[in-house]
C-alpha atoms as a PDB file:
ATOM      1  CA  UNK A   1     -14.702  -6.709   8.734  1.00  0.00           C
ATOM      2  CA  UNK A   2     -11.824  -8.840   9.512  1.00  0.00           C
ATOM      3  CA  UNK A   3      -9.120 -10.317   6.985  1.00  0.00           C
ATOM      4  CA  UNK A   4      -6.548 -13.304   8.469  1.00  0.00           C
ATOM      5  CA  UNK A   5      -3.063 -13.169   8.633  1.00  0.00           C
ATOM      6  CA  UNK A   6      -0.953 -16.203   9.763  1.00  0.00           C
ATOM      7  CA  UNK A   7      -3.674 -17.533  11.329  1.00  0.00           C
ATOM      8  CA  UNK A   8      -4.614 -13.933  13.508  1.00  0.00           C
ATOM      9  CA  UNK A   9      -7.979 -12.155  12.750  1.00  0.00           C
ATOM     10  CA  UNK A  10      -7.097  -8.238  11.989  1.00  0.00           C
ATOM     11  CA  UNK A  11     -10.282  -6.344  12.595  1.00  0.00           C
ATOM     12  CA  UNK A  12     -10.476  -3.587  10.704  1.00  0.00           C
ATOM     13  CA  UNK A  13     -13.831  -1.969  12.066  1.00  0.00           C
ATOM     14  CA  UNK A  14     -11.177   0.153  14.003  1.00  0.00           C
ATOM     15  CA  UNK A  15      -8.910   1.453  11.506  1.00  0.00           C
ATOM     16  CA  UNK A  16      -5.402   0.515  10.907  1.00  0.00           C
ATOM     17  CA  UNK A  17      -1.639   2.086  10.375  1.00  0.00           C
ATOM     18  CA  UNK A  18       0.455   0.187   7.835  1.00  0.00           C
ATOM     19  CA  UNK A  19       4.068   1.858   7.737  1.00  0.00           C
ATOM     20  CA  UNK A  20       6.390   1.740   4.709  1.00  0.00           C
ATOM     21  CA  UNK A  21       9.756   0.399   4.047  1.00  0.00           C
ATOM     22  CA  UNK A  22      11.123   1.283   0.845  1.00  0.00           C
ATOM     23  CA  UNK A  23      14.481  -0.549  -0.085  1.00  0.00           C
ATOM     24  CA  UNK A  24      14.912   1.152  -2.949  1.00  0.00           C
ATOM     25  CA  UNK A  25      17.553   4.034  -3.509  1.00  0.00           C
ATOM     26  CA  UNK A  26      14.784   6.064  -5.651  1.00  0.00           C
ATOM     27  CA  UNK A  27      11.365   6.257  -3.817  1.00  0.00           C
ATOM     28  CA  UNK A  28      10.368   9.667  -3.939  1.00  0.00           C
ATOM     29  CA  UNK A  29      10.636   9.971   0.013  1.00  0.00           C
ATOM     30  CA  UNK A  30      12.360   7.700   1.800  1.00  0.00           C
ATOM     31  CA  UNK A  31      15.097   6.254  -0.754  1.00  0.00           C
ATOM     32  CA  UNK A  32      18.345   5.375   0.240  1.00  0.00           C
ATOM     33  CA  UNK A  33      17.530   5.861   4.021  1.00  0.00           C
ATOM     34  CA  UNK A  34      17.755   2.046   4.849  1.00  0.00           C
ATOM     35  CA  UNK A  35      21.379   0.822   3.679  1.00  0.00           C
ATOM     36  CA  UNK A  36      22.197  -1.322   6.293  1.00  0.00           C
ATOM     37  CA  UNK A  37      20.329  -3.764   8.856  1.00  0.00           C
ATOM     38  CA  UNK A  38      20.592  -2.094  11.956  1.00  0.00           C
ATOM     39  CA  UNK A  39      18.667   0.647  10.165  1.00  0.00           C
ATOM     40  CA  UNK A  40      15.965  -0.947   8.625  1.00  0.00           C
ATOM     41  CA  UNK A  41      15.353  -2.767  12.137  1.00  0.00           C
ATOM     42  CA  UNK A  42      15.383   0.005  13.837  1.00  0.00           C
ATOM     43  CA  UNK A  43      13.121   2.067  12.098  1.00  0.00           C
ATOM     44  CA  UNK A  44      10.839  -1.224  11.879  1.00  0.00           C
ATOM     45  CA  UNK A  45      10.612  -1.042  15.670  1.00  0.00           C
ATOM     46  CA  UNK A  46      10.399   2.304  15.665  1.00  0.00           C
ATOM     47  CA  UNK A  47       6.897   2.061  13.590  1.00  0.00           C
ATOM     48  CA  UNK A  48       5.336  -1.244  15.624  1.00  0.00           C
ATOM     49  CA  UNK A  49       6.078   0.890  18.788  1.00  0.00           C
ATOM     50  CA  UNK A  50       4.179   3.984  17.345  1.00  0.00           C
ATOM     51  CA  UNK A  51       1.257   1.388  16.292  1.00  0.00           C
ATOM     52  CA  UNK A  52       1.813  -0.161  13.384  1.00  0.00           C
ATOM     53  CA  UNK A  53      -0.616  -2.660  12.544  1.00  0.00           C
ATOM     54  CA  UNK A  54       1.338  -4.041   9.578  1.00  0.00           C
ATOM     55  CA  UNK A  55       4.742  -2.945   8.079  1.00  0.00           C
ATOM     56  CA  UNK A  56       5.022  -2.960   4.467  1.00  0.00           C
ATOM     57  CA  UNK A  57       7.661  -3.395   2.099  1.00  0.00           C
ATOM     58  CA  UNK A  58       9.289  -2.871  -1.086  1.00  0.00           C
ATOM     59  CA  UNK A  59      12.249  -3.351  -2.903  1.00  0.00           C
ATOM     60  CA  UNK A  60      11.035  -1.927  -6.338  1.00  0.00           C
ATOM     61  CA  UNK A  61       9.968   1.737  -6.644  1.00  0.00           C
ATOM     62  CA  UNK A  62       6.785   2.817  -8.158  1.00  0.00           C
ATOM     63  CA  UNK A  63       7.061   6.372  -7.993  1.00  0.00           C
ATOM     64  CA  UNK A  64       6.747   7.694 -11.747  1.00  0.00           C
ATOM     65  CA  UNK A  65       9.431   7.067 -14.135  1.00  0.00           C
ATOM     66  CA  UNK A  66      11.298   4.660 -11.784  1.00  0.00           C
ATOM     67  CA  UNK A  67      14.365   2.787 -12.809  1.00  0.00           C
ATOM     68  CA  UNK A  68      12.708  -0.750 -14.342  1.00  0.00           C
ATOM     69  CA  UNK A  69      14.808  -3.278 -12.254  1.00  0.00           C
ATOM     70  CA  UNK A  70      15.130  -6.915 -12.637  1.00  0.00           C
ATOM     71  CA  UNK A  71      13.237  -9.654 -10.619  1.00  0.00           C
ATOM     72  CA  UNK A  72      16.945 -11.403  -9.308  1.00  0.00           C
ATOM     73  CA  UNK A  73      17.805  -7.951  -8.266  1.00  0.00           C
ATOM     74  CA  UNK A  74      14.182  -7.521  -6.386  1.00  0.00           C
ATOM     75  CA  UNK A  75      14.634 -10.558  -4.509  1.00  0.00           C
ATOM     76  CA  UNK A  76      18.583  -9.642  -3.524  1.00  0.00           C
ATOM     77  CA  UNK A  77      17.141  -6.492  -1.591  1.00  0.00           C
ATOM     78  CA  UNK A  78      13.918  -7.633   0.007  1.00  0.00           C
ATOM     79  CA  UNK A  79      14.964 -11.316   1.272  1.00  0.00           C
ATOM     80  CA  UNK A  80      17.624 -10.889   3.269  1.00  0.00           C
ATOM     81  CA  UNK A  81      15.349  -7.665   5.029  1.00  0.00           C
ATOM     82  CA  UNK A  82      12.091 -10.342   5.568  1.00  0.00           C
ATOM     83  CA  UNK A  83      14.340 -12.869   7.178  1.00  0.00           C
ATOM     84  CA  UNK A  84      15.726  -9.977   9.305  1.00  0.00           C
ATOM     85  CA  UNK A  85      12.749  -8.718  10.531  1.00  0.00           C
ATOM     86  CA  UNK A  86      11.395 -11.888  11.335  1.00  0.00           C
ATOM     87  CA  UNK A  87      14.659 -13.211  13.121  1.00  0.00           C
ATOM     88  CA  UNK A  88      14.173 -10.191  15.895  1.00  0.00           C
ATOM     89  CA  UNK A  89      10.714  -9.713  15.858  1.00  0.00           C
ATOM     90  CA  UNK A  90       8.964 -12.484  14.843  1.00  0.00           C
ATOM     91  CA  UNK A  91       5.202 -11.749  14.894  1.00  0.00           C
ATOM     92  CA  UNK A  92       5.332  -8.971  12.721  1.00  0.00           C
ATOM     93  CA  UNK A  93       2.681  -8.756  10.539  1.00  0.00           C
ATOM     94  CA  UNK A  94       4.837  -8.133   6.907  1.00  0.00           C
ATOM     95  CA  UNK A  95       3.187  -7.041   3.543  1.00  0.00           C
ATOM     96  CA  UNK A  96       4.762  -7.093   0.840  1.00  0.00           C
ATOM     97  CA  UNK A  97       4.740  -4.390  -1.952  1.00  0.00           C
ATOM     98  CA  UNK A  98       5.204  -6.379  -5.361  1.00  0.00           C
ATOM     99  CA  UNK A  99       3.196  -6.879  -8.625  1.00  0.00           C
ATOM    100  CA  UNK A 100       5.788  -9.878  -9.847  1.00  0.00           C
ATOM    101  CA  UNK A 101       4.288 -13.841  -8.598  1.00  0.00           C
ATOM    102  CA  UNK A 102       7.700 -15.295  -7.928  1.00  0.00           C
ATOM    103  CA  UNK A 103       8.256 -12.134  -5.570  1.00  0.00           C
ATOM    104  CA  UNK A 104       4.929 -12.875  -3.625  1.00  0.00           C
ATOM    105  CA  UNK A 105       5.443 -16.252  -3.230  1.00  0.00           C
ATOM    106  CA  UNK A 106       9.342 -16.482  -2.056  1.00  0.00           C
ATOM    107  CA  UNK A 107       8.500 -13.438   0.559  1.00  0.00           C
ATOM    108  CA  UNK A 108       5.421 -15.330   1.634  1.00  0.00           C
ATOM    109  CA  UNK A 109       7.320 -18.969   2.299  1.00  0.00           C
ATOM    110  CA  UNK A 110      10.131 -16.573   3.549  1.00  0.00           C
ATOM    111  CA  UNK A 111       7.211 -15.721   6.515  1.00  0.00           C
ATOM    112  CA  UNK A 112       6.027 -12.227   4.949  1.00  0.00           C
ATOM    113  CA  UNK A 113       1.839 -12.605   5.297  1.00  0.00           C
ATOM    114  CA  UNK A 114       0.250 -10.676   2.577  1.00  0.00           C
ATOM    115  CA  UNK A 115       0.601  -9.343  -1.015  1.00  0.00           C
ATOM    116  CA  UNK A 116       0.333  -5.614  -1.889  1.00  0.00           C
ATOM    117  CA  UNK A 117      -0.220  -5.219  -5.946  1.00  0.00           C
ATOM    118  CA  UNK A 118       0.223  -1.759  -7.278  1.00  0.00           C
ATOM    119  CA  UNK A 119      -1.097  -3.574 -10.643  1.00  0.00           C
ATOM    120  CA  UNK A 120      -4.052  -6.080  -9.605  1.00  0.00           C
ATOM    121  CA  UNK A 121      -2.400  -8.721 -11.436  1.00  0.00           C
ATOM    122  CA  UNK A 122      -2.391  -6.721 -14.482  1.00  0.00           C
ATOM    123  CA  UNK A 123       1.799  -6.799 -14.577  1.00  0.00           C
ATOM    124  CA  UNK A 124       1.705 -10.543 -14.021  1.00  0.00           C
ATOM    125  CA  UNK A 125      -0.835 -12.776 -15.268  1.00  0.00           C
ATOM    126  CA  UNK A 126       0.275 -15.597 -12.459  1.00  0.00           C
ATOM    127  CA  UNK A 127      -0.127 -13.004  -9.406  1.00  0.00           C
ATOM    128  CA  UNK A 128      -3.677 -13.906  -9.195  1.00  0.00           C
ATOM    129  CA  UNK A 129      -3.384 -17.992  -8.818  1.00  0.00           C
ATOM    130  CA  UNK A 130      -0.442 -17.581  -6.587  1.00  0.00           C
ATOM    131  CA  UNK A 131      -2.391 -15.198  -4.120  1.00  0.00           C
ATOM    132  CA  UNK A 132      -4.950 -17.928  -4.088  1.00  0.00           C
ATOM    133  CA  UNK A 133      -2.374 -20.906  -3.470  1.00  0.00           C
ATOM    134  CA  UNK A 134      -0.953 -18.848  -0.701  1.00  0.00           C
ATOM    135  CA  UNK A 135      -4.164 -18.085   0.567  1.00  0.00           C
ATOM    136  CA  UNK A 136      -3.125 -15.170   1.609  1.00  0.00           C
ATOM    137  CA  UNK A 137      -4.463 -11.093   1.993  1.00  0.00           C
ATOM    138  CA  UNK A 138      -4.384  -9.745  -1.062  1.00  0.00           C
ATOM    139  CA  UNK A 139      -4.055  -5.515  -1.580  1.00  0.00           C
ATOM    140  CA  UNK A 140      -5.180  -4.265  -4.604  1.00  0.00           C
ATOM    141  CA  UNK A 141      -4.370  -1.240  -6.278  1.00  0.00           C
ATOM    142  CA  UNK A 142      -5.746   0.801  -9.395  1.00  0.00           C
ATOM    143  CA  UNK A 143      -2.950   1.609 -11.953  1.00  0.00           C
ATOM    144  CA  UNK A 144      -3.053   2.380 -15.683  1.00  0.00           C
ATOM    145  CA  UNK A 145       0.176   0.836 -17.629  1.00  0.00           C
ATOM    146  CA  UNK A 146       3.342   0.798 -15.415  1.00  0.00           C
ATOM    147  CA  UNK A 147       5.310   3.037 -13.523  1.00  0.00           C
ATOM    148  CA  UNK A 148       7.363   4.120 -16.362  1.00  0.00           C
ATOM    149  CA  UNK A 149       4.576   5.488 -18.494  1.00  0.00           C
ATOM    150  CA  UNK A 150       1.660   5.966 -15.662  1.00  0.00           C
ATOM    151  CA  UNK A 151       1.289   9.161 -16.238  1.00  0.00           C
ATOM    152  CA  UNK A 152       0.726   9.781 -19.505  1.00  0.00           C
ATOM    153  CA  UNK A 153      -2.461   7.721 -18.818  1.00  0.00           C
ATOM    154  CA  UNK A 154      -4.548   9.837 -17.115  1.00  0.00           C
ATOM    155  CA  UNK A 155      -7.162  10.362 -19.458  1.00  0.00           C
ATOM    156  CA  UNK A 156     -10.588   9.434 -17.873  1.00  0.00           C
ATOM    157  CA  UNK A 157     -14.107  10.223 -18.927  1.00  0.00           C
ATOM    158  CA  UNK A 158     -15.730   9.506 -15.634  1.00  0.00           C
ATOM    159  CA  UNK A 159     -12.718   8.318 -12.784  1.00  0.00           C
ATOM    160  CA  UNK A 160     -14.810   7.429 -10.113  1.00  0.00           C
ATOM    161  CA  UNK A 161     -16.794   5.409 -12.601  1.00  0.00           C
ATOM    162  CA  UNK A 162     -14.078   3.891 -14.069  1.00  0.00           C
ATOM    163  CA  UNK A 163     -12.118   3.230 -10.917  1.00  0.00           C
ATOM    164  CA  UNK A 164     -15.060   1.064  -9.489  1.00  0.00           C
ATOM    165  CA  UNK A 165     -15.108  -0.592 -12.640  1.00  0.00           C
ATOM    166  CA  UNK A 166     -11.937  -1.505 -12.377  1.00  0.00           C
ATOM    167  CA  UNK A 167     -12.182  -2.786  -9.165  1.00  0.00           C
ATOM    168  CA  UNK A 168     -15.186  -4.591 -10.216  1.00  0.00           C
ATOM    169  CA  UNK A 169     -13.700  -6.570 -12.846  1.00  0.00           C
ATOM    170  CA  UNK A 170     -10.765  -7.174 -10.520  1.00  0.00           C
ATOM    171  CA  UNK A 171     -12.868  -8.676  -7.683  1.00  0.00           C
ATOM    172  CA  UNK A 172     -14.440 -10.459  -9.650  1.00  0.00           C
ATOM    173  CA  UNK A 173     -11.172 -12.238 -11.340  1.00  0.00           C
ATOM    174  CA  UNK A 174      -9.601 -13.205  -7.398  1.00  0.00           C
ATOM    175  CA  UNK A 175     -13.409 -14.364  -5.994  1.00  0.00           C
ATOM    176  CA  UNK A 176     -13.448 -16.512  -9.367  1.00  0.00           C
ATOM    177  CA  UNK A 177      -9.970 -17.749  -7.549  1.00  0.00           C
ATOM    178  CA  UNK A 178     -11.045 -18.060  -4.343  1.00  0.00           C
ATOM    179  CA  UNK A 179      -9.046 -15.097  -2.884  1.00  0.00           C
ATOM    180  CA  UNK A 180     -11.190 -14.347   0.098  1.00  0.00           C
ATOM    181  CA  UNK A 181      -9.488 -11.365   2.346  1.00  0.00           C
ATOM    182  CA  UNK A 182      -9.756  -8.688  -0.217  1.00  0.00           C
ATOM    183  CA  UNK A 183      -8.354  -4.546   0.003  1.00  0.00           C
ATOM    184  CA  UNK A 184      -9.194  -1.940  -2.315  1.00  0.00           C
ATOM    185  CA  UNK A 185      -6.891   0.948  -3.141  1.00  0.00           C
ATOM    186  CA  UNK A 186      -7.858   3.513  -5.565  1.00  0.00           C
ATOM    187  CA  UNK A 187      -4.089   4.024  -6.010  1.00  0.00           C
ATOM    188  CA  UNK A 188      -3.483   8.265  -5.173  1.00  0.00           C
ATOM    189  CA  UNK A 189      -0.894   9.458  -7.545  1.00  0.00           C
ATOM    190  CA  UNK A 190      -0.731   6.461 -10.251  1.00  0.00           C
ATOM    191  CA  UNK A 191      -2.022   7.636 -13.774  1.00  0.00           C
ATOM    192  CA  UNK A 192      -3.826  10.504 -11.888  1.00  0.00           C
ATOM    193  CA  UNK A 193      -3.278  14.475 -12.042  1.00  0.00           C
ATOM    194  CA  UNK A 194      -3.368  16.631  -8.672  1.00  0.00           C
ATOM    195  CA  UNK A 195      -6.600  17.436  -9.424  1.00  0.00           C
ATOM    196  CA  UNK A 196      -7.887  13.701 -10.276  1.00  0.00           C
ATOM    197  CA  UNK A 197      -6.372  12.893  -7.239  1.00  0.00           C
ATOM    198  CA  UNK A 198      -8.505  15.101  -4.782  1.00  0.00           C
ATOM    199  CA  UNK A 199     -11.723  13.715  -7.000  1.00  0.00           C
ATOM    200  CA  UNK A 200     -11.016  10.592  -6.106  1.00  0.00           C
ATOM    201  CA  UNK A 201     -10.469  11.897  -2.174  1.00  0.00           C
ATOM    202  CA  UNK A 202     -13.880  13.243  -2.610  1.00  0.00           C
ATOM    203  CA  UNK A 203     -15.080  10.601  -3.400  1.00  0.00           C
ATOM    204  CA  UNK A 204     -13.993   8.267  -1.564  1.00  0.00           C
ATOM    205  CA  UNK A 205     -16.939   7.262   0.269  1.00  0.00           C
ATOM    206  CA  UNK A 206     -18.334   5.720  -3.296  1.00  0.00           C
ATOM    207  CA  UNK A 207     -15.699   3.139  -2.823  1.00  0.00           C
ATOM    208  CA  UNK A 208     -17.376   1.597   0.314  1.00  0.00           C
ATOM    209  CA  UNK A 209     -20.329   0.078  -2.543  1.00  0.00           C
ATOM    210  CA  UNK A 210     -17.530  -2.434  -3.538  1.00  0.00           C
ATOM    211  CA  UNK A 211     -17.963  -3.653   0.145  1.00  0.00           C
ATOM    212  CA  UNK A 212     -14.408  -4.389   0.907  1.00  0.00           C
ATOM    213  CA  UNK A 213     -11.819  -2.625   3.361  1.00  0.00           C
ATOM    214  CA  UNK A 214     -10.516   0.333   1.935  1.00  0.00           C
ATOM    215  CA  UNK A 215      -6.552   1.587   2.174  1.00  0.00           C
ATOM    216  CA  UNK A 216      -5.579   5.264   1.636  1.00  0.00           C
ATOM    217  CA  UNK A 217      -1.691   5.708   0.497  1.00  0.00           C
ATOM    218  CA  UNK A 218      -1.302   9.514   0.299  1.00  0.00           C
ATOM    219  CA  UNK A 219       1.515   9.952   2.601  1.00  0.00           C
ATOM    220  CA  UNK A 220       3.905  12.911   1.578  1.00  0.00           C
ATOM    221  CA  UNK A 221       2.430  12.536  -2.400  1.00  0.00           C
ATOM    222  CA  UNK A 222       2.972  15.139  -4.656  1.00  0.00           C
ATOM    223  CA  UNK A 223      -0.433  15.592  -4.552  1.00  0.00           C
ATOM    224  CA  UNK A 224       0.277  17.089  -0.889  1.00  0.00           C
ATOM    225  CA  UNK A 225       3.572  18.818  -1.435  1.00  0.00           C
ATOM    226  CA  UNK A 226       3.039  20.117  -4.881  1.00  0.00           C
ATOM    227  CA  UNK A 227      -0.744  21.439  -3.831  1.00  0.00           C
ATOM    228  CA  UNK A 228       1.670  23.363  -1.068  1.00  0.00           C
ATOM    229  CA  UNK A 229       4.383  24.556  -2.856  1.00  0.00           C
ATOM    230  CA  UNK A 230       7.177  22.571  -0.769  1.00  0.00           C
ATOM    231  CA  UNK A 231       8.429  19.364  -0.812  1.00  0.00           C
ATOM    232  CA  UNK A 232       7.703  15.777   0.480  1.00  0.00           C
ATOM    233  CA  UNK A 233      10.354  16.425   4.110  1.00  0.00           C
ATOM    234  CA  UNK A 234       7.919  19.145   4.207  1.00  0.00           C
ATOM    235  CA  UNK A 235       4.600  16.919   4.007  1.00  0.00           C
ATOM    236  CA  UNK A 236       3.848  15.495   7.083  1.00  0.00           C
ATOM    237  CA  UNK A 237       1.124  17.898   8.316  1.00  0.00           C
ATOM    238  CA  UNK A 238      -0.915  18.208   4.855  1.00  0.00           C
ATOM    239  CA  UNK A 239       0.044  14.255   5.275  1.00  0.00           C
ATOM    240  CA  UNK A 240      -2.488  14.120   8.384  1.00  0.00           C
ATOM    241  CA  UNK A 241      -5.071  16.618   6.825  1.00  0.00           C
ATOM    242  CA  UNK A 242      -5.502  14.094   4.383  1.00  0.00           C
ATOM    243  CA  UNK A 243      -5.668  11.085   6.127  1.00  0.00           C
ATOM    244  CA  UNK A 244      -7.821  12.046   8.439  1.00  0.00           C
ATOM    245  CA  UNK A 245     -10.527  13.506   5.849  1.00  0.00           C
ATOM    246  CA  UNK A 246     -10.018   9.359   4.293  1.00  0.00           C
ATOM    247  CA  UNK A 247     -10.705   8.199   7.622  1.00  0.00           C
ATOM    248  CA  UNK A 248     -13.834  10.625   7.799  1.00  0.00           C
ATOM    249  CA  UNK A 249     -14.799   8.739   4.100  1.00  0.00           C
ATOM    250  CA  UNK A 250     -14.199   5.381   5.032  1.00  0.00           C
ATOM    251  CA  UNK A 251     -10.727   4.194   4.855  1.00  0.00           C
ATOM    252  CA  UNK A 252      -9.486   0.892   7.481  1.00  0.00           C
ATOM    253  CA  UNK A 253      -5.805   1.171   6.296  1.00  0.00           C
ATOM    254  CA  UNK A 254      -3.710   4.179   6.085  1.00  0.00           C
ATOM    255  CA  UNK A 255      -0.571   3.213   4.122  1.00  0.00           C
ATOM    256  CA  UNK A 256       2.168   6.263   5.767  1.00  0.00           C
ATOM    257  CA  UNK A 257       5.704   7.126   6.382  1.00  0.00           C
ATOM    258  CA  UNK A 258       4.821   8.461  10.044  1.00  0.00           C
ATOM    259  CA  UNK A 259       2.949   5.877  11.673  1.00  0.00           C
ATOM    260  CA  UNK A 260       2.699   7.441  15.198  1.00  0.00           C
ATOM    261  CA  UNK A 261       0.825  11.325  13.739  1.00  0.00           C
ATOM    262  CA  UNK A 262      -1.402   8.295  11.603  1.00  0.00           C
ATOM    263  CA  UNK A 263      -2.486   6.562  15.037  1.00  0.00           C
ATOM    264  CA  UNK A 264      -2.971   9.763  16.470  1.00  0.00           C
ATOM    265  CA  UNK A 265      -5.674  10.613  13.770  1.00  0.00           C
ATOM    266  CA  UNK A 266      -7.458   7.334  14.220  1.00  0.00           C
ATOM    267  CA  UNK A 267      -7.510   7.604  17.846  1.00  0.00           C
ATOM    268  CA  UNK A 268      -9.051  11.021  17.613  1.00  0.00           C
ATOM    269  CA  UNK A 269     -10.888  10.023  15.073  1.00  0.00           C
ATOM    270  CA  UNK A 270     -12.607   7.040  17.191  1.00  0.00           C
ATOM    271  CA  UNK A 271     -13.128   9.700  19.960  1.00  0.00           C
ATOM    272  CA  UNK A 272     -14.999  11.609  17.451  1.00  0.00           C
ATOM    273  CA  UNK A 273     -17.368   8.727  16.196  1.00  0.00           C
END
């Protein structure tokens, strides 16, 4: 199970760490922390040290009820950071977190490498072709509605059913493209309670019938810190409970904040197996 970026073959049969950026000043973790260059290329360094397979970013925040901000001003924040990156370390293996085309395709000519879509190219009805003219990994993510009104969408009569529906229909829509390196994520904490989100964990396994690499994103959630009674600074070890019990089910990507406890769990995990 392999998907290409810039030309190098990524084997996922061994698990891999993707570590966020978030350039926003309103992720639920992490915003406001990277103001200035020298920070955000630190902490990049920082992560591909630790083991980061990929580092992905974005400039618009998806936590619920986010600020709504405009394309120009997505572009101003994540640009200037992708042509950073890339200046000091330039085989870096960037994604980038967007559901807007004209995002995708200027951080992919701007040397970013593939396309993570909270919406499946439900927000933008040109994200699909442009993956395909890019030809480029595509990451795709089950949402209902936006982040503004996500979670008063939650209603579900079966969600594992309807989540590999989803994903169905999806697939089906980028192979009609010709989108070939395909990820699945099931999308912990959009238009999902606490308790929809540890069905979904439980099931994760059912996602491997879609036969397609799998990413888990539950790093610091609310569905962690909330379940605990503390806070997201206070998340890291429930953090690595979970990921490991998605590695147990299946996952090849684990989408985190701390990349070096997620490489631990995968390495322990490979001991294990």
């Amino acid at each position: 199970m392999t998907i290409n970026c810039k030309g190098q073959l990524i084997d996922l049969t061994t698990p891999k760490v993707m570590g966020i950026i978030n350039l926003t000043p309103d992720s639920f973790y992490d915003g406001g922390r990277y103001k200035d260059e020298h920070t955000v290329l630190k902490h990049v360094e920082k992560m591909l040290t630790e083991g980061a397979t990929f580092i992905d970013i974005g400039a618009y925040s998806s936590r619920p009820n986010a600020e709504h901000i405009s394309e120009n001003e997505e572009l101003q924040r994540i640009l200037p950071i992708i042509s950073l990156i890339l200046k000091e370390l330039p085989n870096v293996l960037l994604s980038i977190d967007t559901f807007r085309s004209n995002i995708a395709k200027q951080c992919i000519e701007a040397g970013a490498c593939m396309i993570n879509d909270i919406s499946s190219g439900k927000l933008d009805e040109q994200m699909l072709q442009t993956v395909a003219d890019l030809h480029v990994p595509y990451i795709m993510m089950h949402m209902k509605g936006t982040p503004q009104n996500m979670q008063q969408l939650s209603q579900y009569e079966n969600l594992v059913k309807e989540v590999l529906f989803y994903f169905s229909e999806r697939i089906a829509a980028t192979r009609a493209l010709g989108i070939v390196d395909i990820i699945v994520d099931p999308g912990f904490g959009f238009a999902k309670t606490i308790a929809q989100n540890y069905e979904l964990l439980s099931n994760f396994e059912q996602l491997k019938m879609l036969e397609l690499p799998l990413l888990a994103g539950v790093s610091r959630k609310s569905m962690i810190y909330k379940t605990l009674e503390n806070s997201s600074e206070n998340a890291l070890n429930g953090t690595t409970v979970l990921n490991t019990i998605a590695l147990q089910k299946g996952a090849s990507i684990l989408r985190v904040h701390d990349v070096k406890e997620a490489v631990e769990c995968v390495k322990l995990m490979q001991q294990l197996n």
